[in-house]
Protein backbone atom coordinates (compact mmCIF):
# COMPACT_ATOMS: atom_id res chain seq x y z
CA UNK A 1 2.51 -1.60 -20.38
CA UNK A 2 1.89 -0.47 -16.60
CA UNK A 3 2.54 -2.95 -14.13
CA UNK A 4 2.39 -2.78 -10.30
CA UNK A 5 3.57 -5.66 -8.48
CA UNK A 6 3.81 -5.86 -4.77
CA UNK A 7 5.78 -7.93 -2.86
CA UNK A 8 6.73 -8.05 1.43
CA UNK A 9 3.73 -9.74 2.46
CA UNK A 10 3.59 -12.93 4.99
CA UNK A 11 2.71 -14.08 8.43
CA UNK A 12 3.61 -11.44 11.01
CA UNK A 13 2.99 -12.32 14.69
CA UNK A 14 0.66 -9.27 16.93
CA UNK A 15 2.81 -6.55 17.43
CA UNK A 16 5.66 -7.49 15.11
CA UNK A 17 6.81 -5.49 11.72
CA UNK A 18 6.32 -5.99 8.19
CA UNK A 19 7.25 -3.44 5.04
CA UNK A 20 5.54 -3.85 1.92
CA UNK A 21 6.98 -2.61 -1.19
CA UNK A 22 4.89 -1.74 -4.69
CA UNK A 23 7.28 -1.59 -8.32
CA UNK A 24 5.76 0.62 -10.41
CA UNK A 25 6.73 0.74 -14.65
CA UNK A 26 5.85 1.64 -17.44
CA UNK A 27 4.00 5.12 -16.54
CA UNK A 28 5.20 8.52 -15.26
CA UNK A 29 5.58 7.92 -11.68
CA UNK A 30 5.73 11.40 -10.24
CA UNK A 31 2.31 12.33 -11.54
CA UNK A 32 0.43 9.48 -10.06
CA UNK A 33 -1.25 9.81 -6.37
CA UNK A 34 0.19 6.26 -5.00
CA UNK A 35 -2.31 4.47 -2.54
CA UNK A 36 -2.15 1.23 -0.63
CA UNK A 37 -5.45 -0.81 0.40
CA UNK A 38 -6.76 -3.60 1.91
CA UNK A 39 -9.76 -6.16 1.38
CA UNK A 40 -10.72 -8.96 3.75
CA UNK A 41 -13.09 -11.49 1.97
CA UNK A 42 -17.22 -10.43 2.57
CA UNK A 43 -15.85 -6.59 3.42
CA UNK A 44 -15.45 -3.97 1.03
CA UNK A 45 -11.79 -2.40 -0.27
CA UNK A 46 -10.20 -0.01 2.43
CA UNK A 47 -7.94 2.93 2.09
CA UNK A 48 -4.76 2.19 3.88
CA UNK A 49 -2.70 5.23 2.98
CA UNK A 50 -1.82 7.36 0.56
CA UNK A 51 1.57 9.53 -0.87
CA UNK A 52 1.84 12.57 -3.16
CA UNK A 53 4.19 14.88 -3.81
CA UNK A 54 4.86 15.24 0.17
CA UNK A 55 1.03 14.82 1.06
CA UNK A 56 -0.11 11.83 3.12
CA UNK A 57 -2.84 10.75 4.64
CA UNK A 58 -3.44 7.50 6.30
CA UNK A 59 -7.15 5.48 7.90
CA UNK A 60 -7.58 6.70 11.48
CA UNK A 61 -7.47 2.64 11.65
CA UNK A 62 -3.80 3.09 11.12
CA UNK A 63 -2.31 6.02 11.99
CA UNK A 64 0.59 6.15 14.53
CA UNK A 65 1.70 2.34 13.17
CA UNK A 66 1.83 2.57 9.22
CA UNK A 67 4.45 4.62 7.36
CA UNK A 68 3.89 5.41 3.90
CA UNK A 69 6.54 6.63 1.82
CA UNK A 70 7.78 6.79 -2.00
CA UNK A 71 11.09 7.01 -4.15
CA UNK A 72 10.37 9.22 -7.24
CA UNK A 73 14.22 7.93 -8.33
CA UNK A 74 12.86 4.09 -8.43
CA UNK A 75 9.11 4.11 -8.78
CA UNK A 76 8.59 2.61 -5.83
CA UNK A 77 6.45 2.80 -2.87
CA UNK A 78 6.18 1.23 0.88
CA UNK A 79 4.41 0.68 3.58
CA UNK A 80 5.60 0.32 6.81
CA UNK A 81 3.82 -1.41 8.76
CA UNK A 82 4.66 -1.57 13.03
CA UNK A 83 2.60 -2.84 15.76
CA UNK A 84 0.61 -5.20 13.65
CA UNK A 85 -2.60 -6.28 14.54
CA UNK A 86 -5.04 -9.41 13.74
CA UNK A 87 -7.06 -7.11 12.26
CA UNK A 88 -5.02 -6.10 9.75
CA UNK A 89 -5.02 -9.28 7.97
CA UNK A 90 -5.73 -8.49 4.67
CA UNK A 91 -4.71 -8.42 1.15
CA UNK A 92 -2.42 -5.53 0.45
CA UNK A 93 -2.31 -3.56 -2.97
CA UNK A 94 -1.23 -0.69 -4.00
CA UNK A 95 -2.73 1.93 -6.85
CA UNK A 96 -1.74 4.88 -9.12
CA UNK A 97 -4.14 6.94 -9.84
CA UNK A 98 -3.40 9.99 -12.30
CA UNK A 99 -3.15 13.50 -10.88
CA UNK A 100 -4.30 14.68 -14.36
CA UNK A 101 -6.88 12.23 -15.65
CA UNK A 102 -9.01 9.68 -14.23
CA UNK A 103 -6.63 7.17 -15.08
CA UNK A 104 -5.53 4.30 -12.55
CA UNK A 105 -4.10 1.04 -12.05
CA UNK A 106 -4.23 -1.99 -9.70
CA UNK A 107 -1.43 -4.39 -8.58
CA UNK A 108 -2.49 -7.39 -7.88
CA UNK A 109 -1.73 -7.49 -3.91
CA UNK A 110 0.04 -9.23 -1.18
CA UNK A 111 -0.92 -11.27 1.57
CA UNK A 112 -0.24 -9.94 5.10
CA UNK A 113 -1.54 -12.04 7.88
CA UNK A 114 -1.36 -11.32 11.53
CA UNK A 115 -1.63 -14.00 13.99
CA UNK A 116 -0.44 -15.90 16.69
């Protein structure tokens, strides 16, 4: 059974630091395409950032202040997350989406809020 659970979320203050972290089991980590996004209530599902074998790419939203990175070793990925903005609020969750078949999976997300 594949499970993705994510965990790091919280209440951040503007400009302060959070790292979210996404357990991945039960499939062949190395051949999935990792991804983390986002989804405020009313707007639709965002692509944060996403990690494979050495390729990243990241929202223009984000780039400069999130770090995505991965650990083959212990199927896990982050997110690194600096400069935080209220705009970033969201619900954070991470997928794996098979480089060989159309295959993916959901976690079920974390909470990151940014305020003051």
């Amino acid at each position: 059974q594949v499970q993705l659970v994510e965990s790091g979320g919280g209440l951040v203050q503007p400009g302060g630091s959070l790292k979210l972290s996404c357990a991945a089991s039960g499939l062949a980590f190395s051949t999935y395409v990792m991804s983390w996004y986002r989804q405020t209530s009313g707007k639709e599902r965002e692509l944060v950032a996403t990690i494979i074998n050495g390729r990243i790419t990241y929202a223009d939203s984000v780039k400069g202040r999130f770090t995505i990175s991965r650990d083959n070793a212990t199927n896990m990925v982050y997110l690194q997350m600096n400069s935080l903005k209220p705009e970033d609020t969201a619900v954070y969750s991470c997928k794996a989406q098979s480089i060989w078949t159309a295959t993916a999976y959901w976690g079920r997300g974390t909470h990151v809020t940014v305020s003051s």
